[in-house]
N, C-alpha and C. Protein backbone atom coordinates (compact mmCIF):
# COMPACT_ATOMS: atom_id res chain seq x y z
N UNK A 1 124.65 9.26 162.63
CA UNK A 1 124.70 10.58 162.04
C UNK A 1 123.69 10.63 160.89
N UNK A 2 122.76 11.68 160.93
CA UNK A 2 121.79 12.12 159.76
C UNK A 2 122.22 12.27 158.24
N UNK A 3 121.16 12.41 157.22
CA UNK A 3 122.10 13.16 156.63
C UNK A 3 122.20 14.60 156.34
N UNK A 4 121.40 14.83 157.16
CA UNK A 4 121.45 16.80 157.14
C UNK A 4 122.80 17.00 158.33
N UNK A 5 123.00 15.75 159.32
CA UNK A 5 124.42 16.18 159.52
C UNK A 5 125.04 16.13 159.03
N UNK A 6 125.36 14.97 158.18
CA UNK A 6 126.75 15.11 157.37
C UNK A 6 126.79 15.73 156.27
N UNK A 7 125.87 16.50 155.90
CA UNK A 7 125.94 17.57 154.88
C UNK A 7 126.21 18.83 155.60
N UNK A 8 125.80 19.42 156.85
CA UNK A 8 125.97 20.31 157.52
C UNK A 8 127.89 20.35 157.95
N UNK A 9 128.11 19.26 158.19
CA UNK A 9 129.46 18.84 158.45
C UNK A 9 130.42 19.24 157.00
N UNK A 10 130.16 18.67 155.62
CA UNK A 10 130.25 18.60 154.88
C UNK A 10 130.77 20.09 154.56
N UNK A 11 129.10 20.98 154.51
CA UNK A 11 129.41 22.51 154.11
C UNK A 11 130.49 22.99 155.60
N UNK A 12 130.52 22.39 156.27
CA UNK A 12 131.38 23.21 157.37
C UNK A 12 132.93 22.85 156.85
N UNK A 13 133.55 22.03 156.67
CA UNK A 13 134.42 22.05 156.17
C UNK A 13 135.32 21.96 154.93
N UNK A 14 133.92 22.32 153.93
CA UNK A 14 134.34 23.57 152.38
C UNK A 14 134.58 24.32 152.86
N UNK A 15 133.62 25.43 154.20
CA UNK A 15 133.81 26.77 154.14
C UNK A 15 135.25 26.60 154.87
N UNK A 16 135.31 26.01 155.94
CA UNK A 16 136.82 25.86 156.35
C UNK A 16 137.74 25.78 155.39
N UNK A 17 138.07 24.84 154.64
CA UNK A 17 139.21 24.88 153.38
C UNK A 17 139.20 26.04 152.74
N UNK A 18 138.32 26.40 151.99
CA UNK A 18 138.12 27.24 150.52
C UNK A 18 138.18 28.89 151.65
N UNK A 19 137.10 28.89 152.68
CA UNK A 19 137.59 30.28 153.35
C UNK A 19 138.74 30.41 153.83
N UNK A 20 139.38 29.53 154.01
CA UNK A 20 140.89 30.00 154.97
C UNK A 20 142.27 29.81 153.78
N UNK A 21 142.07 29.68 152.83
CA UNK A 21 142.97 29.40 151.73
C UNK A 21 142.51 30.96 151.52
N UNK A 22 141.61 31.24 150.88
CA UNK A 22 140.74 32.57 150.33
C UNK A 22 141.47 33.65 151.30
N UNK A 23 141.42 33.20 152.46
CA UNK A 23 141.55 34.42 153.68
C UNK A 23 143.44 34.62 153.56
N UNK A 24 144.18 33.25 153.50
CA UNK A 24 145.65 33.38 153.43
C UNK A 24 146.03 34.50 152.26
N UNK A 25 145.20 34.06 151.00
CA UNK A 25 145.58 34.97 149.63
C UNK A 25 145.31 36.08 150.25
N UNK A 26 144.35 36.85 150.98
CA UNK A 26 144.39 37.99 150.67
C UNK A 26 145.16 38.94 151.84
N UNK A 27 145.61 38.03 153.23
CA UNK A 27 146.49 38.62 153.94
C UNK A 27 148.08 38.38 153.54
N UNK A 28 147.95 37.80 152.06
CA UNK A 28 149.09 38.03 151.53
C UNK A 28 149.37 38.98 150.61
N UNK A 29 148.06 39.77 149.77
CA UNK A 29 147.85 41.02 149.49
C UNK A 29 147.84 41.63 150.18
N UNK A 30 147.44 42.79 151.25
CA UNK A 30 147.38 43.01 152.42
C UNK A 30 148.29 43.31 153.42
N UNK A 31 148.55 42.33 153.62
CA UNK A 31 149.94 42.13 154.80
C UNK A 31 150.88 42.28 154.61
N UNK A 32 151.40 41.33 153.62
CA UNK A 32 152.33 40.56 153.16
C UNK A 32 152.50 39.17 153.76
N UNK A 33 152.50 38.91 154.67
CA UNK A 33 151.61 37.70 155.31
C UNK A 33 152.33 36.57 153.94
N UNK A 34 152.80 35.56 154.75
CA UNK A 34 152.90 33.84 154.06
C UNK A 34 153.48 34.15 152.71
N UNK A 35 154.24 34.80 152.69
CA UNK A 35 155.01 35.18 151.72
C UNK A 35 154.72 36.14 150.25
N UNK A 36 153.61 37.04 151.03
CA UNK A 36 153.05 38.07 149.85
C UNK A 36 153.71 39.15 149.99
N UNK A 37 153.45 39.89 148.72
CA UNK A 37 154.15 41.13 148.51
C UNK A 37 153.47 42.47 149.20
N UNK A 38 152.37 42.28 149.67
CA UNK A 38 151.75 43.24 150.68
C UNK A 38 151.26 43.80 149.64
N UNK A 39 150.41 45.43 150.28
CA UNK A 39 149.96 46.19 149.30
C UNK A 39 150.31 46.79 148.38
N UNK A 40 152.18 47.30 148.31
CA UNK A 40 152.90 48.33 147.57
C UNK A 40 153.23 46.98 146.39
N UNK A 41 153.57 45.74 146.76
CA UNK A 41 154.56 44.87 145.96
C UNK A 41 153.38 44.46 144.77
N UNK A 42 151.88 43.68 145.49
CA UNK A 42 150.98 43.15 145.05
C UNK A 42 150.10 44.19 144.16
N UNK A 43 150.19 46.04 144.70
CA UNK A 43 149.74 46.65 143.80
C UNK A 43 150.72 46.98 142.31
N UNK A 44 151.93 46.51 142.46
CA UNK A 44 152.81 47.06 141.00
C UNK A 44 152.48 45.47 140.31
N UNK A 45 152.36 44.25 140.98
CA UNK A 45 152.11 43.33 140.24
C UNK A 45 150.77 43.65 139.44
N UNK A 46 149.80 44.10 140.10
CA UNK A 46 148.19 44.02 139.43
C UNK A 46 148.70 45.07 138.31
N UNK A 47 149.38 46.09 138.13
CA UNK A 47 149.35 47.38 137.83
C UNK A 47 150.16 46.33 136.19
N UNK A 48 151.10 45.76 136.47
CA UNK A 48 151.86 45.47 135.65
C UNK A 48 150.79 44.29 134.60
N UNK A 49 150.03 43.59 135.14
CA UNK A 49 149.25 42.60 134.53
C UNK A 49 147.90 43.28 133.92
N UNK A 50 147.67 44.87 134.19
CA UNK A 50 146.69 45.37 133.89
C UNK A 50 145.67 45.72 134.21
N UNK A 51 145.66 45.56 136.01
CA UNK A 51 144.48 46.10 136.65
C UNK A 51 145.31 47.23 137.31
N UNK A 52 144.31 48.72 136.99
CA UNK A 52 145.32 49.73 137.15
C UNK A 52 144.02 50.64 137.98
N UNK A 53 144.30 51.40 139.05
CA UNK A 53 145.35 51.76 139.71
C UNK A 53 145.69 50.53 140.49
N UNK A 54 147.03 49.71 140.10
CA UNK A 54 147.29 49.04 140.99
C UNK A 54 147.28 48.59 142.29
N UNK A 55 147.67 49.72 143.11
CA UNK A 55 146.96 49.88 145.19
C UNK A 55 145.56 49.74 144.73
N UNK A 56 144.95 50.21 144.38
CA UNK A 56 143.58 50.10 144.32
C UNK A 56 143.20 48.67 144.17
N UNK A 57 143.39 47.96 143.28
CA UNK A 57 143.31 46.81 142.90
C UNK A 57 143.44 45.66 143.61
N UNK A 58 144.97 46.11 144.29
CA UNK A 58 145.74 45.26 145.47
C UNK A 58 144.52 45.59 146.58
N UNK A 59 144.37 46.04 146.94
CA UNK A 59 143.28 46.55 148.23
C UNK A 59 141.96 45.98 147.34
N UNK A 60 141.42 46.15 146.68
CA UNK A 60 140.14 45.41 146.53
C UNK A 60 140.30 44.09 146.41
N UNK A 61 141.02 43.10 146.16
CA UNK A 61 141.22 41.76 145.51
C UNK A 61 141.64 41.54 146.81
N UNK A 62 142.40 41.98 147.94
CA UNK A 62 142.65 41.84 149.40
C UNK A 62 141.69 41.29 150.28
N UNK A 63 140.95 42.72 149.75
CA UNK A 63 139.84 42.65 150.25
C UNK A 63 138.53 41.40 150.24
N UNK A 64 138.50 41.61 149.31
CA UNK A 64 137.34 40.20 148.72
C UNK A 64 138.07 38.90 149.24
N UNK A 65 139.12 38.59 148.89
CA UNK A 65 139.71 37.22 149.12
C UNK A 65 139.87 37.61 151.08
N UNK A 66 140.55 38.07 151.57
CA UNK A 66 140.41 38.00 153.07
C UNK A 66 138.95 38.09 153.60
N UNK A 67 138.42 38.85 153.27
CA UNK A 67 136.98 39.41 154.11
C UNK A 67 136.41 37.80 154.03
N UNK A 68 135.88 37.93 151.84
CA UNK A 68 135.25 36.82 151.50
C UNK A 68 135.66 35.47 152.31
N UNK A 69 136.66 35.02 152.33
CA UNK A 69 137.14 33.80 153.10
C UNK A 69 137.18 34.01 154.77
N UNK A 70 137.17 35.07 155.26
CA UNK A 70 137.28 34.64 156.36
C UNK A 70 135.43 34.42 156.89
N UNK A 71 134.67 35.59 155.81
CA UNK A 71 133.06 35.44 156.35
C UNK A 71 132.42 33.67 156.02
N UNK A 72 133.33 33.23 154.91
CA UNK A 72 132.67 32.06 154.53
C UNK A 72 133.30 30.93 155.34
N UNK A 73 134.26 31.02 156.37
CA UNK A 73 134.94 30.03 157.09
C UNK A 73 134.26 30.19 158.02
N UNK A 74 133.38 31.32 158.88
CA UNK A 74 132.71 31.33 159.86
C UNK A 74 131.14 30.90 159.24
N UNK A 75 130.67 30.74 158.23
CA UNK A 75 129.46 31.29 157.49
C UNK A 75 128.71 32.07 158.36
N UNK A 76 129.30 33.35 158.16
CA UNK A 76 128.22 34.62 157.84
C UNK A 76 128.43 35.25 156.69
N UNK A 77 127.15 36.25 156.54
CA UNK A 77 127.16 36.53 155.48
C UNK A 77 126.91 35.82 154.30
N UNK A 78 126.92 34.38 154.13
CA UNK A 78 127.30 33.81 153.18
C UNK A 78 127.51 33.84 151.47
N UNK A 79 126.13 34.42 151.43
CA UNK A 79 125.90 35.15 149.72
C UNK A 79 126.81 36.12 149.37
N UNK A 80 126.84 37.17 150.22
CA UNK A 80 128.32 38.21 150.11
C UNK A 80 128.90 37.85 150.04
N UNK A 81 129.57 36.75 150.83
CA UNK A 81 130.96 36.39 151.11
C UNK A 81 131.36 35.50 150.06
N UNK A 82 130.53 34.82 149.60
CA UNK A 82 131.08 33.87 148.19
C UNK A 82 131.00 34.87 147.41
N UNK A 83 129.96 35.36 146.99
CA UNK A 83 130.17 36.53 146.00
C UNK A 83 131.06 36.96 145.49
N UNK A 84 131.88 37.89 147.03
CA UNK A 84 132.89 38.51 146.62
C UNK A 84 134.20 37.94 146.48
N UNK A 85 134.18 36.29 146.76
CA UNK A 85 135.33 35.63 146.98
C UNK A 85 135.64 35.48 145.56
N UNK A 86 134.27 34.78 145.11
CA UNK A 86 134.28 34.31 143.56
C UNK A 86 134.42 35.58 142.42
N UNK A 87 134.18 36.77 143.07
CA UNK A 87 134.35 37.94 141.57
C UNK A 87 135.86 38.34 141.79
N UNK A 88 136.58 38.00 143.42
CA UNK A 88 138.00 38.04 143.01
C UNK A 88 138.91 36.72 142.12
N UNK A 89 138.23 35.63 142.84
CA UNK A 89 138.93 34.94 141.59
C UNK A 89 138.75 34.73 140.05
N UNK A 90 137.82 35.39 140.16
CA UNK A 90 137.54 35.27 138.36
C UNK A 90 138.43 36.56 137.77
N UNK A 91 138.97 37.76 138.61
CA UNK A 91 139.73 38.31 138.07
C UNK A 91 141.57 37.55 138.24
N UNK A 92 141.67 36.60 139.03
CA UNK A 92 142.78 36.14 139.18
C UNK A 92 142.32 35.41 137.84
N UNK A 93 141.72 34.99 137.44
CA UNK A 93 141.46 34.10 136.60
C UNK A 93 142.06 34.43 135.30
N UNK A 94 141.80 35.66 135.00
CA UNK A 94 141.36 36.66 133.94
C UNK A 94 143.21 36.67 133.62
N UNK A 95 143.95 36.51 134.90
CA UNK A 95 145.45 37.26 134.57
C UNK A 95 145.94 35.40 133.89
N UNK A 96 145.49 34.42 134.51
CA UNK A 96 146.21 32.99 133.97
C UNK A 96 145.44 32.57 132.82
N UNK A 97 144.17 33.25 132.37
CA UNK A 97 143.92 32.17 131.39
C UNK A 97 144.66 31.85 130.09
N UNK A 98 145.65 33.01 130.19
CA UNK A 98 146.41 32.96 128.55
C UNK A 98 147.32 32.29 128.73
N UNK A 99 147.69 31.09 130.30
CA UNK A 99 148.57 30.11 129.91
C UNK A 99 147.80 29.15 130.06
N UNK A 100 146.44 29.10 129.78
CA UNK A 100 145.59 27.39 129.57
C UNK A 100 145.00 27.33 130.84
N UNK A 101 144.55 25.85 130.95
CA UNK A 101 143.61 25.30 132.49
C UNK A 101 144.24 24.92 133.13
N UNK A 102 145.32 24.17 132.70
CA UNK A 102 145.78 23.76 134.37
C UNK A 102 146.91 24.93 134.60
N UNK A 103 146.89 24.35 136.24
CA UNK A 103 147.73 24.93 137.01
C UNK A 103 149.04 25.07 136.85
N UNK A 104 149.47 23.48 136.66
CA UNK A 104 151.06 23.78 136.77
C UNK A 104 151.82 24.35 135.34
N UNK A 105 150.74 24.73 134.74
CA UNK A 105 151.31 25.92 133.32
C UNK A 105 151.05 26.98 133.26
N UNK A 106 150.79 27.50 134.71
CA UNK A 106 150.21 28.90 135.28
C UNK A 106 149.06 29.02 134.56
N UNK A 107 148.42 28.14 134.56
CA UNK A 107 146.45 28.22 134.42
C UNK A 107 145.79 28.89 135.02
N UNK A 108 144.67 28.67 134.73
CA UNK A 108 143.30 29.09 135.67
C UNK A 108 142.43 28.34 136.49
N UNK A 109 143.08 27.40 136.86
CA UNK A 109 142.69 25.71 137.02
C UNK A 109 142.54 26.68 138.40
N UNK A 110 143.13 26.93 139.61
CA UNK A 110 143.10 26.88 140.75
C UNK A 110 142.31 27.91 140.80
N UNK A 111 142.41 29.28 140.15
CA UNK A 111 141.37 30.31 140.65
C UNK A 111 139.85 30.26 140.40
N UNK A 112 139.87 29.06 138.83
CA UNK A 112 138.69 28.70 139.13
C UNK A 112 137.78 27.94 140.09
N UNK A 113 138.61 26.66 140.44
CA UNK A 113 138.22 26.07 141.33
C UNK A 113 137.87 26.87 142.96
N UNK A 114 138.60 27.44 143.22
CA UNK A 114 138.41 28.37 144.71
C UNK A 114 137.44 29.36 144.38
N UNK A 115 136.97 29.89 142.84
CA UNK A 115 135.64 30.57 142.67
C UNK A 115 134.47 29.27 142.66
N UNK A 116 134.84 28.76 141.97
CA UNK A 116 133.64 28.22 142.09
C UNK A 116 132.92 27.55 143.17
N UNK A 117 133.88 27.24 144.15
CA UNK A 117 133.23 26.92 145.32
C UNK A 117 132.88 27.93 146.16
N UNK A 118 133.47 29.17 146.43
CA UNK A 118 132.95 30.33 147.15
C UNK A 118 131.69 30.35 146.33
N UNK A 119 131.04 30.40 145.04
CA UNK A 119 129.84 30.32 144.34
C UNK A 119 129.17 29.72 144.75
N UNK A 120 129.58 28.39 145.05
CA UNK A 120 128.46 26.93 145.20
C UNK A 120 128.44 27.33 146.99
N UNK A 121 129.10 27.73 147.49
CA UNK A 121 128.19 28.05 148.92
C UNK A 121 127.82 29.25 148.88
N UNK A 122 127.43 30.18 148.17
CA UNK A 122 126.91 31.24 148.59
C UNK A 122 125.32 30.86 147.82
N UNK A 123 125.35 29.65 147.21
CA UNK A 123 123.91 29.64 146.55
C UNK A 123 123.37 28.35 147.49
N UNK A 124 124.63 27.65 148.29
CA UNK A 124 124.04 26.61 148.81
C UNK A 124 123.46 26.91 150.12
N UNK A 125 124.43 27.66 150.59
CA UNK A 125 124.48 28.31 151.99
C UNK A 125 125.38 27.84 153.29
N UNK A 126 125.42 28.15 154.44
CA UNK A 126 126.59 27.78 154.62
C UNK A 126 126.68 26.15 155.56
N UNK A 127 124.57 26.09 155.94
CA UNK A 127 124.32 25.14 156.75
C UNK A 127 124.25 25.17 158.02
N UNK A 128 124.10 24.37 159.30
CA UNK A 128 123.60 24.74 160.43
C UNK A 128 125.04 24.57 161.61
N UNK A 129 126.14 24.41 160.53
CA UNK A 129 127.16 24.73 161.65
C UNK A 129 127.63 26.32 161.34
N UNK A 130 126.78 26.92 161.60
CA UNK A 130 127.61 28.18 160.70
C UNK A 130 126.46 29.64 162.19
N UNK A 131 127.34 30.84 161.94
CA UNK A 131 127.30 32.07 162.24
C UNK A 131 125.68 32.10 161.51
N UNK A 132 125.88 32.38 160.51
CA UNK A 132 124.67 32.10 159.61
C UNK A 132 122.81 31.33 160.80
N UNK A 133 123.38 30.60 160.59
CA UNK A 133 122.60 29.53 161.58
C UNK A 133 122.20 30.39 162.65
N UNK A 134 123.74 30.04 163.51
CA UNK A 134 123.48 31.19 165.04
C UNK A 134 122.59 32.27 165.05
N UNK A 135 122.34 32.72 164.22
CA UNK A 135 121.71 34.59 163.99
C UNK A 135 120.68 34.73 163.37
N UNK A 136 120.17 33.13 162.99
CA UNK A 136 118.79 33.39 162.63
C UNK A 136 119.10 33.84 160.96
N UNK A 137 119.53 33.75 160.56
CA UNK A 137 120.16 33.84 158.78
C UNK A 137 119.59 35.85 158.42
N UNK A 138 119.57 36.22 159.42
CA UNK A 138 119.44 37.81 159.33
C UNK A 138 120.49 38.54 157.90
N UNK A 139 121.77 37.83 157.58
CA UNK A 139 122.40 38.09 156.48
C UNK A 139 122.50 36.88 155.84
N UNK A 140 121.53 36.24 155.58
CA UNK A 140 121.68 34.87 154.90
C UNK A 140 120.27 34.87 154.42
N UNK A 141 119.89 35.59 153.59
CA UNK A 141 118.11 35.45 153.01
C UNK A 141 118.75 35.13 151.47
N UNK A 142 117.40 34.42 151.34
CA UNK A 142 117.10 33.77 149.95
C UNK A 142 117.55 34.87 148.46
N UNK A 143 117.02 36.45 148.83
CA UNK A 143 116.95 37.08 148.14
C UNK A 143 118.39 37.71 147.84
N UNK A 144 119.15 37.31 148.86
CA UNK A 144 120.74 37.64 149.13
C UNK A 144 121.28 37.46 147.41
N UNK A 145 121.04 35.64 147.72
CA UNK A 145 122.43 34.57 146.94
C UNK A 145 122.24 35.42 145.46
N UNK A 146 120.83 35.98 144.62
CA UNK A 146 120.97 36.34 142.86
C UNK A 146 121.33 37.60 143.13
N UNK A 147 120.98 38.86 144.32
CA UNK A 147 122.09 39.88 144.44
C UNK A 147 123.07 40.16 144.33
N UNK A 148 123.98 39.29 145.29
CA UNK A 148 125.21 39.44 145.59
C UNK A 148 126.04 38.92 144.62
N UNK A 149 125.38 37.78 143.92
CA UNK A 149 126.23 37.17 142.47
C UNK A 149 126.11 38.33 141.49
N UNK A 150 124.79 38.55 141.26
CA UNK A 150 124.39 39.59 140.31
C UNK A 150 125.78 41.02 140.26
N UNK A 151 125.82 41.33 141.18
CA UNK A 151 125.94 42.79 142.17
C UNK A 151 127.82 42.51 141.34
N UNK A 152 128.41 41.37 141.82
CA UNK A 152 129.15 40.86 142.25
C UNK A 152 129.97 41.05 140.31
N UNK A 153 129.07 40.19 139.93
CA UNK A 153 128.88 39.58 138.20
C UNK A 153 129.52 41.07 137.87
N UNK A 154 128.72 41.81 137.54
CA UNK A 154 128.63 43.18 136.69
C UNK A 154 130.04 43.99 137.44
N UNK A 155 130.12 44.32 138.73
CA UNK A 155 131.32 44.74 138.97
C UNK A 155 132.81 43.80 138.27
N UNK A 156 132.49 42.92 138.52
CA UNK A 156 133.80 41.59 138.24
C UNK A 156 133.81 42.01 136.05
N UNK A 157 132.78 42.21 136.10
CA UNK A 157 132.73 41.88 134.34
C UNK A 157 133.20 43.24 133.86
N UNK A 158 133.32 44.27 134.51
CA UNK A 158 133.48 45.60 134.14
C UNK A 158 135.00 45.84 134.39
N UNK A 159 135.45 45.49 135.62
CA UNK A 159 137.00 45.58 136.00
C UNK A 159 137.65 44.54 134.79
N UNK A 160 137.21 43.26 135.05
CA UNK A 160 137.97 42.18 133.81
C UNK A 160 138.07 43.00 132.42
N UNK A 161 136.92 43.72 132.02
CA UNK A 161 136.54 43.96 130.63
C UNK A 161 137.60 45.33 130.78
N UNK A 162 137.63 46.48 131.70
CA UNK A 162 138.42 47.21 131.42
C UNK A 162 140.45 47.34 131.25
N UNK A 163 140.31 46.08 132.15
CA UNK A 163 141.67 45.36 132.28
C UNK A 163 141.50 44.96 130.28
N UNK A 164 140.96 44.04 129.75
CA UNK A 164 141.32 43.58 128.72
C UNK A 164 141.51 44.71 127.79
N UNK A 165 140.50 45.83 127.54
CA UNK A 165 140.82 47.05 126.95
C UNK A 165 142.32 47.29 126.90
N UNK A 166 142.92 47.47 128.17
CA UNK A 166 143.99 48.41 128.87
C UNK A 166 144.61 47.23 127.86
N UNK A 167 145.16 45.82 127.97
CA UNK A 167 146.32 45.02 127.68
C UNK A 167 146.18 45.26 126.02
N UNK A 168 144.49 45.14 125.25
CA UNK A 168 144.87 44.91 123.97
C UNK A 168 145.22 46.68 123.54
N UNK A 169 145.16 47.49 124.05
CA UNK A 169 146.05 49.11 123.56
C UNK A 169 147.86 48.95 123.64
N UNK A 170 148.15 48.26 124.30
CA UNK A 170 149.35 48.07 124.77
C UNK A 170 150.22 47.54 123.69
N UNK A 171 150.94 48.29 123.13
CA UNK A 171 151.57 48.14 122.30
C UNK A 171 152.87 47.25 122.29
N UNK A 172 153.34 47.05 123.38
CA UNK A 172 154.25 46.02 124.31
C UNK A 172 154.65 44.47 124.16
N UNK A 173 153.36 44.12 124.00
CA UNK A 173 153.38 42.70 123.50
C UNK A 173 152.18 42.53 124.93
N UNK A 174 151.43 42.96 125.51
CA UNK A 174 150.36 42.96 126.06
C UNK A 174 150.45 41.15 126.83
N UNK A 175 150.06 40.15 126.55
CA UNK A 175 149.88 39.02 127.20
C UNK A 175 150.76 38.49 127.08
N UNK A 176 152.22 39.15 126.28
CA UNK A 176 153.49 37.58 126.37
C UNK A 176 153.81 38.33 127.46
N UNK A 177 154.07 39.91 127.55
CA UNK A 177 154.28 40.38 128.45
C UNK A 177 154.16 39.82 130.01
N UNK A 178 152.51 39.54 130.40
CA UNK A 178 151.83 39.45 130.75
C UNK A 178 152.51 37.65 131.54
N UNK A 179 152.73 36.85 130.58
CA UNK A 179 152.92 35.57 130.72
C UNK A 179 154.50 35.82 131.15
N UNK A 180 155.64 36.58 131.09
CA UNK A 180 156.77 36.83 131.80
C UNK A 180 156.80 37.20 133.15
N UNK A 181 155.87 38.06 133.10
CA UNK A 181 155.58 38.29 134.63
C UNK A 181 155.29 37.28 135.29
N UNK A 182 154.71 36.72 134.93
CA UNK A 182 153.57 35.78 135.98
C UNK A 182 154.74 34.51 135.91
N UNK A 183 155.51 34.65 135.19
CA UNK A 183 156.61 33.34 135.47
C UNK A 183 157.67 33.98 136.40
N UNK A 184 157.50 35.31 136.67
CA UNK A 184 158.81 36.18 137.36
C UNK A 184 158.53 35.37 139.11
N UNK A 185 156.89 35.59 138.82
CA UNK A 185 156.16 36.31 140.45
C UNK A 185 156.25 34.15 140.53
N UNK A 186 155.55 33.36 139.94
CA UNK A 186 155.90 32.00 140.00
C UNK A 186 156.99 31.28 140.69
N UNK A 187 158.53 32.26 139.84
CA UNK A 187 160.00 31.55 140.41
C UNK A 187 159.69 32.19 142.14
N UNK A 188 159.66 33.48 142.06
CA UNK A 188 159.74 34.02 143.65
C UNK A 188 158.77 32.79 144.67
N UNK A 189 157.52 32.38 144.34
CA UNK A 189 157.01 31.74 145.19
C UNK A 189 157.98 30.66 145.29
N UNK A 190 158.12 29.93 144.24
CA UNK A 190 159.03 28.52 144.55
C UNK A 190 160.29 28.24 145.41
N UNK A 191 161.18 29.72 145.41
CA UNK A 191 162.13 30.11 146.26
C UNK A 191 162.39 29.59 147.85
């Protein structure tokens, strides 16, 4: 074995892991699927943590995490598809960072990690086991990967930034708030 195979091998089964984890989250927005709250449950959660209109929210973050993961498990698309995988988790990000980095203190440990690898293949690409490949990279050009991050960046930085607006007006207690919830929606998964 080469080593452009076993790097080709390599990127084939990131995009496998990281897209089909990516793709579960968001047919659990979505669906309800593997034990999600679907669109009505997952939009009062976003709504409640501060991305408002909630359905709206629920349907875009669905969106990105299913689409994004399922285009990057096949690699097509690839630059889009990390793109949009990675500007949804940086808003998942956005809801854990006020309990720290790791995970098991409801961090940001995991949404970063699943962004940052939808990132690192949409700049790496997806390699020659991929859709991508098959098609002659017709949605896989060079000029794609600083677009679609770019494109990606500024939408992600504008929703995060208007979400933070919305929590610090909130007269409520805004992020302890914020940190009850997310221990509510936590116990339900463990169930």
């Amino acid at each position: 074995m080469t080593a452009y195979d076993r790097r080709d091998l390599g990127l084939l089964l990131l995009r496998l892991g990281a897209g089909g984890v990516l793709a579960a989250h968001g047919a659990q927005k979505l669906l309800g699927w593997f034990g999600g709250g679907g669109i009505e449950g997952t939009g009062q959660f976003m709504e409640s943590v501060g991305y408002a209109p909630g359905r709206a929210s629920a349907t875009a973050a669905g969106l990105a995490e299913a689409g994004g993961g399922t285009l990057l498990a096949l690699g097509l698309a690839t630059p889009a598809a990390g793109a949009a995988a990675a500007g949804a988790m940086a808003g998942a990000a956005a809801v854990h960072a006020p309990n720290g980095f790791f995970n098991a203190g409801g961090g940001y440990e995991y949404a970063a990690t699943l962004g940052l690898t939808a990132a690192g293949l949409a700049v790496t690409g997806p390699g020659r086991i991929s859709l991508d490949h098959a098609l002659g990279h017709t949605v896989n050009r060079g000029w794609m990967v600083p677009v679609a991050l770019a494109a990606t960046g500024l939408a992600t930085a504008a929703v995060v930034g208007t979400r933070a607006r919305r929590l610090r007006g909130k007269d409520d207690g805004g992020d302890d708030a914020q940190t009850a919830l997310f221990n509510e929606e936590e116990a339900l998964f463990e169930e």
